[in-house]
N, C-alpha and C. Protein backbone atom coordinates (compact mmCIF):
# COMPACT_ATOMS: atom_id res chain seq x y z
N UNK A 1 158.95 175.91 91.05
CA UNK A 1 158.16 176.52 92.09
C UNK A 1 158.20 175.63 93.33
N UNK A 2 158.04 176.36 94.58
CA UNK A 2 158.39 175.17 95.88
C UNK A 2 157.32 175.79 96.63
N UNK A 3 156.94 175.05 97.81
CA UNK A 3 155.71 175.21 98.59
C UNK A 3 156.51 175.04 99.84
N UNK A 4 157.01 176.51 100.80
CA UNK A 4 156.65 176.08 101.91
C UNK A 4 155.67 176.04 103.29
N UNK A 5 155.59 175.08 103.91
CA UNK A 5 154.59 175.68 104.92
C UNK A 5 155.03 175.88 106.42
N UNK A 6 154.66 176.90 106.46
CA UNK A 6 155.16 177.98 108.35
C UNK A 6 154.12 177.67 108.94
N UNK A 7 154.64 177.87 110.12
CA UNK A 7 153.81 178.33 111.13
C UNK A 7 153.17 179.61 111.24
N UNK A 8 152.05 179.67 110.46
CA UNK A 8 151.44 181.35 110.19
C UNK A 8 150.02 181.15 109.07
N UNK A 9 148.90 181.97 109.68
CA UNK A 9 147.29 181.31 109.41
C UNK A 9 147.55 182.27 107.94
N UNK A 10 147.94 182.10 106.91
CA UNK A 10 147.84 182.55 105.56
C UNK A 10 147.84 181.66 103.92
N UNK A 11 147.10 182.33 103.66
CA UNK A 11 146.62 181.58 101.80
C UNK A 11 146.80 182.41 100.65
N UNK A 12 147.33 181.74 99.38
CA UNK A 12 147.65 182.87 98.35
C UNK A 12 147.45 181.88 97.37
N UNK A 13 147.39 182.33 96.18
CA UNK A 13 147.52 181.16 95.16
C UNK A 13 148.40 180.30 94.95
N UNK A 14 149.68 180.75 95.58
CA UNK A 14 150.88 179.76 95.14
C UNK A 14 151.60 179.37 96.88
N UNK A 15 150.92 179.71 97.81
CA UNK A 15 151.75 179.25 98.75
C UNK A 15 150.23 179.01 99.81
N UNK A 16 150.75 177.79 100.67
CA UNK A 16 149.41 177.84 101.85
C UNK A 16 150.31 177.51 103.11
N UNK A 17 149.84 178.62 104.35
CA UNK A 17 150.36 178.15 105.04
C UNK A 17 149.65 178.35 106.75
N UNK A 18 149.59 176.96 107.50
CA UNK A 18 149.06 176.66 108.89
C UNK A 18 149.73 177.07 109.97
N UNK A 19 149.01 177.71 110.86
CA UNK A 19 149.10 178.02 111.74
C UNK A 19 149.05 176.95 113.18
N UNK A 20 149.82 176.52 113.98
CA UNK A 20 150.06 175.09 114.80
C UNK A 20 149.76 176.02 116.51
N UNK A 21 148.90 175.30 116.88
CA UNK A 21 148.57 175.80 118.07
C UNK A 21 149.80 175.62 119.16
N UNK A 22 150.86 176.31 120.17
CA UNK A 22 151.45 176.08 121.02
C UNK A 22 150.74 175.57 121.99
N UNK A 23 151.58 175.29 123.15
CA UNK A 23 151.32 174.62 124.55
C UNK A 23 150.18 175.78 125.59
N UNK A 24 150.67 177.34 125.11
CA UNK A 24 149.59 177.81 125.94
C UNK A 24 148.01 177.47 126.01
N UNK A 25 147.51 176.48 126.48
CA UNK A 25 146.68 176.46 126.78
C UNK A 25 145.89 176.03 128.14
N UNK A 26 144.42 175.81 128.47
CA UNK A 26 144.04 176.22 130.03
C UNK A 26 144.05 174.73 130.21
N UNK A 27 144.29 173.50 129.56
CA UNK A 27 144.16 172.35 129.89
C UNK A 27 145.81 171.86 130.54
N UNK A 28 146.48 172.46 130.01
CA UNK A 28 147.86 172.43 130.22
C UNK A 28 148.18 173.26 131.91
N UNK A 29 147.93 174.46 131.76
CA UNK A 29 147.60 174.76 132.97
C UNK A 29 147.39 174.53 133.93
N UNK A 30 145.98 174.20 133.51
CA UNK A 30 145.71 172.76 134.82
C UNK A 30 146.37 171.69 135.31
N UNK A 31 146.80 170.98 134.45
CA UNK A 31 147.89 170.01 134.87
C UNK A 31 149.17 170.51 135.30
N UNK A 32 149.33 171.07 135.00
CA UNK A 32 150.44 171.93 135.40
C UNK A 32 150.60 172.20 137.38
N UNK A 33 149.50 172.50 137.59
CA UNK A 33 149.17 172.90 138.69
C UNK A 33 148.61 172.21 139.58
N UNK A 34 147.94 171.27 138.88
CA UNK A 34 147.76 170.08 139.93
C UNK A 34 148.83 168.83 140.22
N UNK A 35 149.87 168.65 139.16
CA UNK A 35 150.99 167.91 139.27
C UNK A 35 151.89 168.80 140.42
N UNK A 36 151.93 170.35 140.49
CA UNK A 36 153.00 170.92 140.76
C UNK A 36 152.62 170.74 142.55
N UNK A 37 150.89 171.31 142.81
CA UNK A 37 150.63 171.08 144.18
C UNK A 37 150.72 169.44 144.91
N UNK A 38 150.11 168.51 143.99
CA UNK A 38 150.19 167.14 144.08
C UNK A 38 151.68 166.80 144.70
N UNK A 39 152.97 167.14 143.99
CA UNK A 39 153.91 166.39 144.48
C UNK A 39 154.48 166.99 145.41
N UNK A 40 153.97 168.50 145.67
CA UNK A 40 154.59 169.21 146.75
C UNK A 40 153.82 168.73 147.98
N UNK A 41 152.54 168.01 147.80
CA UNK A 41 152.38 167.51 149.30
C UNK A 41 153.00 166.29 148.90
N UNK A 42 152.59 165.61 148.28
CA UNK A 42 153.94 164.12 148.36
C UNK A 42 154.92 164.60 149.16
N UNK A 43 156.01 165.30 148.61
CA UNK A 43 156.94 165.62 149.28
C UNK A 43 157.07 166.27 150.67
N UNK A 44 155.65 166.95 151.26
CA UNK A 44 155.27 167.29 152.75
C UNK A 44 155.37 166.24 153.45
N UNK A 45 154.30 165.30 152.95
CA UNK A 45 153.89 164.38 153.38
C UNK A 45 155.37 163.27 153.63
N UNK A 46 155.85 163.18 152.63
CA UNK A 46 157.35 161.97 153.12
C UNK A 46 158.15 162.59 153.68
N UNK A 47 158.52 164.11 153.95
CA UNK A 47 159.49 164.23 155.05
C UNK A 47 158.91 164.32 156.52
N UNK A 48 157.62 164.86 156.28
CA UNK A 48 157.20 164.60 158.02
C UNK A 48 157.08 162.94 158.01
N UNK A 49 156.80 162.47 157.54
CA UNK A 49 156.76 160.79 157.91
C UNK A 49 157.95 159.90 157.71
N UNK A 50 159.16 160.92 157.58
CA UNK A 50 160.38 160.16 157.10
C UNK A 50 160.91 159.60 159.10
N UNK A 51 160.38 160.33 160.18
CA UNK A 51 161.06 160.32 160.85
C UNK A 51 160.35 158.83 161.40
N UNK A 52 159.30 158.71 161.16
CA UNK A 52 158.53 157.28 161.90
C UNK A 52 158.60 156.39 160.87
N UNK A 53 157.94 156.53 159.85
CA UNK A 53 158.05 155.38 158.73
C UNK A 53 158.71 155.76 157.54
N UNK A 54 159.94 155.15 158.35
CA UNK A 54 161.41 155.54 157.48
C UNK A 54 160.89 155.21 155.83
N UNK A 55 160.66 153.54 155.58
CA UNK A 55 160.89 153.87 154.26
C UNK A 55 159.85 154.15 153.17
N UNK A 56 158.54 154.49 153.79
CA UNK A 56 157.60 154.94 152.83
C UNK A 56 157.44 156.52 153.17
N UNK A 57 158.51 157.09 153.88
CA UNK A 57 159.02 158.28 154.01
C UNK A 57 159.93 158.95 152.97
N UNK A 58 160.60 157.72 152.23
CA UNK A 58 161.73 157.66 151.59
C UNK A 58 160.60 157.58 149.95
N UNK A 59 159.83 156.73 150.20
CA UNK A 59 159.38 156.68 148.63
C UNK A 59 158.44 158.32 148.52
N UNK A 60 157.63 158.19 148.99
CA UNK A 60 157.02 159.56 149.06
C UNK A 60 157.88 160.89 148.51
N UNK A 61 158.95 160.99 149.33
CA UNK A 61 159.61 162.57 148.88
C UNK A 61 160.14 162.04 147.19
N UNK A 62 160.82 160.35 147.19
CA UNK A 62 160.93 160.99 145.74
C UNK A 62 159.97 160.92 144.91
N UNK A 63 158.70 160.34 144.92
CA UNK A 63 157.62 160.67 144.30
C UNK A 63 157.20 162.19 143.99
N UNK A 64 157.03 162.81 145.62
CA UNK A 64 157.45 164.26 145.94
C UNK A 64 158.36 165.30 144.79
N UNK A 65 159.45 164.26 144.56
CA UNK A 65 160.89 165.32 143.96
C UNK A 65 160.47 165.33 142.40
N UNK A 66 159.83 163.75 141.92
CA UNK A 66 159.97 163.49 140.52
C UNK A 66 158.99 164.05 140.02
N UNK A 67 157.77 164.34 140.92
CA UNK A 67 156.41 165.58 140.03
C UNK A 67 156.76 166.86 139.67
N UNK A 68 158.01 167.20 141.01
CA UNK A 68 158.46 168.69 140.82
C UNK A 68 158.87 168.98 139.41
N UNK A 69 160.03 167.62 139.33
CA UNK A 69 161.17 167.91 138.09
C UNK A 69 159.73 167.44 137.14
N UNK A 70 158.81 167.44 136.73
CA UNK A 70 157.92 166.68 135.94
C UNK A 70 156.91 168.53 135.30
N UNK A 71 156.74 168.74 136.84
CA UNK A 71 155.86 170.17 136.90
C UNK A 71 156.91 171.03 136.43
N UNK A 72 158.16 171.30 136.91
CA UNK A 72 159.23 172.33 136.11
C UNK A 72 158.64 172.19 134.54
N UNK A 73 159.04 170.97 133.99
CA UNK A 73 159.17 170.77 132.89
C UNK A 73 157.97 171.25 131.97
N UNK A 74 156.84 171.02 132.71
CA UNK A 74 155.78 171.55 132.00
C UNK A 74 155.38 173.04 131.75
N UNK A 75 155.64 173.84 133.11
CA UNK A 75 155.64 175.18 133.08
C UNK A 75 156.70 175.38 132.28
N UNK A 76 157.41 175.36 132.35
CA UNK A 76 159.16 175.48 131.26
C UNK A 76 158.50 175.27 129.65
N UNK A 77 158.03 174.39 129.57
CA UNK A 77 157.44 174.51 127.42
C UNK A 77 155.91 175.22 127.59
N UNK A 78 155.38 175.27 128.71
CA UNK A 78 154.45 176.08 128.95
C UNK A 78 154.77 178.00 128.63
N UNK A 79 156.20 178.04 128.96
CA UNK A 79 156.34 179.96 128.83
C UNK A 79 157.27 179.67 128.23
N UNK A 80 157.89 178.73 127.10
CA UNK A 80 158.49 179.01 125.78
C UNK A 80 157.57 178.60 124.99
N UNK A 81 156.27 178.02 125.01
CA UNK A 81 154.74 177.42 124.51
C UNK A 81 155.61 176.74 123.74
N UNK A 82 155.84 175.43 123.99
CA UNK A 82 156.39 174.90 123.20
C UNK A 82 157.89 174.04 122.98
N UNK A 83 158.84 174.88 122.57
CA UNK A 83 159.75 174.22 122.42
C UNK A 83 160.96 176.19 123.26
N UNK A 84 162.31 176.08 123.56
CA UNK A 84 163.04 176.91 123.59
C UNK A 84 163.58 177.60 122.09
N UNK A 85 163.74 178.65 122.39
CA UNK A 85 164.39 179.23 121.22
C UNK A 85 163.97 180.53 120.57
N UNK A 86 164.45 181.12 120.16
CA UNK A 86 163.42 182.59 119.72
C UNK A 86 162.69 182.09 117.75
N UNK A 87 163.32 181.28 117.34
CA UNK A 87 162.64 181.04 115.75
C UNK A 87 162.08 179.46 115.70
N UNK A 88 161.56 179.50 116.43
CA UNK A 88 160.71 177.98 116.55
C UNK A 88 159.29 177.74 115.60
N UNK A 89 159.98 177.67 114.24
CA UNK A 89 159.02 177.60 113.17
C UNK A 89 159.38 176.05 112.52
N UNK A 90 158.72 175.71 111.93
CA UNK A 90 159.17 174.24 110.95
C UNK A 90 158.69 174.82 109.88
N UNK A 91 160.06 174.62 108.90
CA UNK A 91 159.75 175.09 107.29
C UNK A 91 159.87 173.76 106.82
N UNK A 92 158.63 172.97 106.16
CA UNK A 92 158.92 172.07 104.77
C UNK A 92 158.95 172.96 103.93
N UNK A 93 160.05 172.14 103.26
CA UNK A 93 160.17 172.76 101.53
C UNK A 93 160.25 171.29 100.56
N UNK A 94 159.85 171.20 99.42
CA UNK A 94 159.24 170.56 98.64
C UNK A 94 159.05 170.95 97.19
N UNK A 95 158.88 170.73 96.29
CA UNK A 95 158.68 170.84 95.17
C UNK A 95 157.37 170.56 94.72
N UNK A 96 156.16 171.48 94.01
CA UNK A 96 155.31 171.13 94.14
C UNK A 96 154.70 169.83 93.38
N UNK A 97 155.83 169.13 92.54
CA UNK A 97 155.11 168.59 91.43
C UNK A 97 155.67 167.00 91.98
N UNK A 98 156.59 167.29 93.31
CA UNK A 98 156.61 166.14 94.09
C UNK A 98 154.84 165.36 95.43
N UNK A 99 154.42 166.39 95.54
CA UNK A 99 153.24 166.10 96.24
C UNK A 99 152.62 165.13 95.14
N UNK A 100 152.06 164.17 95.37
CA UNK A 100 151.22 163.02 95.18
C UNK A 100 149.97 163.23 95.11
N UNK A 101 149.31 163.45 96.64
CA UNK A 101 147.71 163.03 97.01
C UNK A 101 148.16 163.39 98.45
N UNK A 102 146.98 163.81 99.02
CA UNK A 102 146.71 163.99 100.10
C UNK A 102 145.44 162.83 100.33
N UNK A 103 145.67 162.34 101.64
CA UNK A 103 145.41 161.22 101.98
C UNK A 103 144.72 161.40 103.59
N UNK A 104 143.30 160.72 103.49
CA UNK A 104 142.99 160.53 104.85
C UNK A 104 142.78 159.32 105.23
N UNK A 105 143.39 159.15 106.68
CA UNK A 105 143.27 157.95 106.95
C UNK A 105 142.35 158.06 108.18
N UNK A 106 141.27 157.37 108.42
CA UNK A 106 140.07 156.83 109.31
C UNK A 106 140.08 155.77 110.12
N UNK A 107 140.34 155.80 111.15
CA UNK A 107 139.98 154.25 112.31
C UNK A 107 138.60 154.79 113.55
N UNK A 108 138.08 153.77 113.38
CA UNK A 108 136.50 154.13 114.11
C UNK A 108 136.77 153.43 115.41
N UNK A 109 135.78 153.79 116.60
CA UNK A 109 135.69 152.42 117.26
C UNK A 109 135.74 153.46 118.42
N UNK A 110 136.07 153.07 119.46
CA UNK A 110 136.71 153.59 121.28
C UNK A 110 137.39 154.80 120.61
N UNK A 111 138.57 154.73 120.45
CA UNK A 111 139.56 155.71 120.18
C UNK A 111 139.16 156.43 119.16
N UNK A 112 138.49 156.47 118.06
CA UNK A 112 138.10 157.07 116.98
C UNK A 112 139.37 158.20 116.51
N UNK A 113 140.65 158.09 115.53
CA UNK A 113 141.04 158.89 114.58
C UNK A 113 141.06 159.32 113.52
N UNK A 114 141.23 160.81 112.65
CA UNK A 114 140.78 160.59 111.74
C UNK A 114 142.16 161.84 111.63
N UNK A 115 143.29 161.44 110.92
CA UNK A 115 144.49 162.11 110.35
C UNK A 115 144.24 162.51 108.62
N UNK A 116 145.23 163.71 108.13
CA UNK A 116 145.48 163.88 107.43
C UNK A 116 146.86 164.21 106.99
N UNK A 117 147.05 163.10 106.28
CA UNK A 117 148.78 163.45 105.05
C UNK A 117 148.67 164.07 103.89
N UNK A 118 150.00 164.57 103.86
CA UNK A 118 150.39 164.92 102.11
C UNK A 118 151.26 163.93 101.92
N UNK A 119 150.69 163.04 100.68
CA UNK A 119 151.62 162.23 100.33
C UNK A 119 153.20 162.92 99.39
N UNK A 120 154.11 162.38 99.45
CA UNK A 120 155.36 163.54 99.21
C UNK A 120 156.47 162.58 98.32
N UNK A 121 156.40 162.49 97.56
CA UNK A 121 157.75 161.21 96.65
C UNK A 121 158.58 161.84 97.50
N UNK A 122 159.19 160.11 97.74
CA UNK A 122 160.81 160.12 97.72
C UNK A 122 160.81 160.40 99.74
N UNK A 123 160.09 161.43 100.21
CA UNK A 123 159.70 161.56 101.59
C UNK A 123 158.90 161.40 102.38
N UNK A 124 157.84 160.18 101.30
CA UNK A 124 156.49 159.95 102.62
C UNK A 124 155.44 160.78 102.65
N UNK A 125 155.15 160.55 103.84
CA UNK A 125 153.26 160.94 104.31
C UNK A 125 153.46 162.28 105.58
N UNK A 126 153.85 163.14 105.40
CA UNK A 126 153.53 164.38 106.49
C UNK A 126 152.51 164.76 107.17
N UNK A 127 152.19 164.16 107.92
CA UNK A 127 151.12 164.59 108.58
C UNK A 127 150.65 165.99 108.99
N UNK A 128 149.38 166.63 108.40
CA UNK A 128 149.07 167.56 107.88
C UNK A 128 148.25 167.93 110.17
N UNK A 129 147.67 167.03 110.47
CA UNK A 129 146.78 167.42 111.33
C UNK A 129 147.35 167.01 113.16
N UNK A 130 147.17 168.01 113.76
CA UNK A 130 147.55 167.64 115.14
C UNK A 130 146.96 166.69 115.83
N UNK A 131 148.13 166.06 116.57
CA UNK A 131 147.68 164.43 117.83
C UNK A 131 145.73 164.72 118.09
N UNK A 132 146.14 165.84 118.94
CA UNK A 132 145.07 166.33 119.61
C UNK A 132 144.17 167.26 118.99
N UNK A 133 143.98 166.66 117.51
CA UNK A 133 142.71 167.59 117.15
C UNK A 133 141.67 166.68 116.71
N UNK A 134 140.32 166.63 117.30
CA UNK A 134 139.46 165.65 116.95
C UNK A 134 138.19 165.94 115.75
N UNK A 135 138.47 166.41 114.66
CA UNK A 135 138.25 166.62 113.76
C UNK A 135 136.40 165.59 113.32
N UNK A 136 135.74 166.20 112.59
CA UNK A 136 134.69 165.17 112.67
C UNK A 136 134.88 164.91 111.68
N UNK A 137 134.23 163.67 110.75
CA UNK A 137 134.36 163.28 109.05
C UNK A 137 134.24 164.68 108.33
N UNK A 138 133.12 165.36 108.52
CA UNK A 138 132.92 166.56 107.18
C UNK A 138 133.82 167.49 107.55
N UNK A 139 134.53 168.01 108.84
CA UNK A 139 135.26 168.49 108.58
C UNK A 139 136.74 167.91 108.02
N UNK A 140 137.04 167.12 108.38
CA UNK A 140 138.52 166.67 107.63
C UNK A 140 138.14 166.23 106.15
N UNK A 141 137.20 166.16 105.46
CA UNK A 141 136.96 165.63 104.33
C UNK A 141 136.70 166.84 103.86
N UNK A 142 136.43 168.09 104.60
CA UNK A 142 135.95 169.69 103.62
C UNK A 142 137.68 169.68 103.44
N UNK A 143 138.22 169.63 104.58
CA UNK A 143 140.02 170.52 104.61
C UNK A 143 140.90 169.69 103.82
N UNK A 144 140.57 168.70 103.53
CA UNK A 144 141.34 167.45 102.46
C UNK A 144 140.81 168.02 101.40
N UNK A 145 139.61 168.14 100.81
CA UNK A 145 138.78 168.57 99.26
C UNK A 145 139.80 169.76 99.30
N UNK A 146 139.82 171.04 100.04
CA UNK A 146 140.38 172.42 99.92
C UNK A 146 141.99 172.69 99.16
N UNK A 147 142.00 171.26 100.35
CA UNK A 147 144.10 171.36 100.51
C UNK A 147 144.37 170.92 98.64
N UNK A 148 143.14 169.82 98.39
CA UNK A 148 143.61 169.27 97.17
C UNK A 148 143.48 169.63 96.31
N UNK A 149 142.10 170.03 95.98
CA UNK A 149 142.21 171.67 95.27
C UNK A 149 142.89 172.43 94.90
N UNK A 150 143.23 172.76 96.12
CA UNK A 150 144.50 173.90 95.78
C UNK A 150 145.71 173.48 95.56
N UNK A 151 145.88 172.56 95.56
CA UNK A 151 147.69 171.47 95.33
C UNK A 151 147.36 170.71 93.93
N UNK A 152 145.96 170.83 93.25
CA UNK A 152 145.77 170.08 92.07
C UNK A 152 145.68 168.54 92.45
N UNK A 153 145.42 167.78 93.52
CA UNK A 153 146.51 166.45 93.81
C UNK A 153 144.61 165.59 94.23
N UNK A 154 145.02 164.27 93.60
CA UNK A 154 143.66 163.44 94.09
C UNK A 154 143.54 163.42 95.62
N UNK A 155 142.68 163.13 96.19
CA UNK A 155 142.65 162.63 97.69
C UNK A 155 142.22 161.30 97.70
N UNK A 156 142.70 160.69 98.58
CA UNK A 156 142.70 159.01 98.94
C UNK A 156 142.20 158.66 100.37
N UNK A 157 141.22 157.77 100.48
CA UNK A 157 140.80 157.66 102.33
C UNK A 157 140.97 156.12 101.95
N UNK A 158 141.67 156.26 103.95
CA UNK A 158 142.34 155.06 103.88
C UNK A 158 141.25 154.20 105.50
């Protein structure tokens, strides 16, 4: 029997699988739009001043040029959300009797993280939870109990 997991919010007895948020979102947006207006006055700003103060005329536009190519880039994985391509899914496949433990690991302090792995023989620790999801203890400790549960597998906090 093998376990894989898609990109798609569904649960069954023998398969679980997460759904991964894309790039559309309004925080992205925003930056998006303030990088894109930002370097377009940079770039106002250093060609009208290219003619008097030649060379902070000169740094300006490419400051100017490098937000553009910076703002392209963002709107660009912004309306493919993500990555290019029409099947932009990640399939692990695995064996189920290779999973280990699912594992949380905890660092407190300023930065405060709190990740979750499936531990995996032979391939390591997969990280189960996104950069940018700030999860509180009971919730990552309910979705670790669930995951392990249902995978049969101890959980470990690290």
């Amino acid at each position: 029997m093998q376990l894989d997991l898609v990109c798609m919010s569904w649960r069954s007895e023998s398969i679980w699988i997460e759904f991964i948020v894309g790039s559309r979102k309004t925080s992205n947006f925003c930056w998006a739009f303030i990088l894109f207006f930002g370097s377009l006055g940079f770039l106002l700003v250093g060609t009208s001043s290219y003619l008097v103060f030649f060379p902070q005329g000169i740094v300006m536009s490419f400051y100017g040029i490098a937000g553009l190519f910076i703002s392209f880039y963002l709107w660009c994985t912004i309306f493919w959300n993500g990555s290019p391509g029409k099947n932009r899914r990640i399939f692990l496949r695995f064996l189920m009797k290779d999973i280990q433990s699912i594992r949380i690991e905890v660092k407190e302090g300023i930065y405060a993280r709190r990740v979750l792995y499936m531990e995996i023989r032979d391939q390591g620790a997969v990280p189960l939870t996104r950069t940018n999801e700030n999860l509180t203890p009971r919730e990552i400790e309910q979705k670790a109990a669930e995951l392990a549960y249902f995978l049969r597998v101890p959980v470990e906090v690290f």
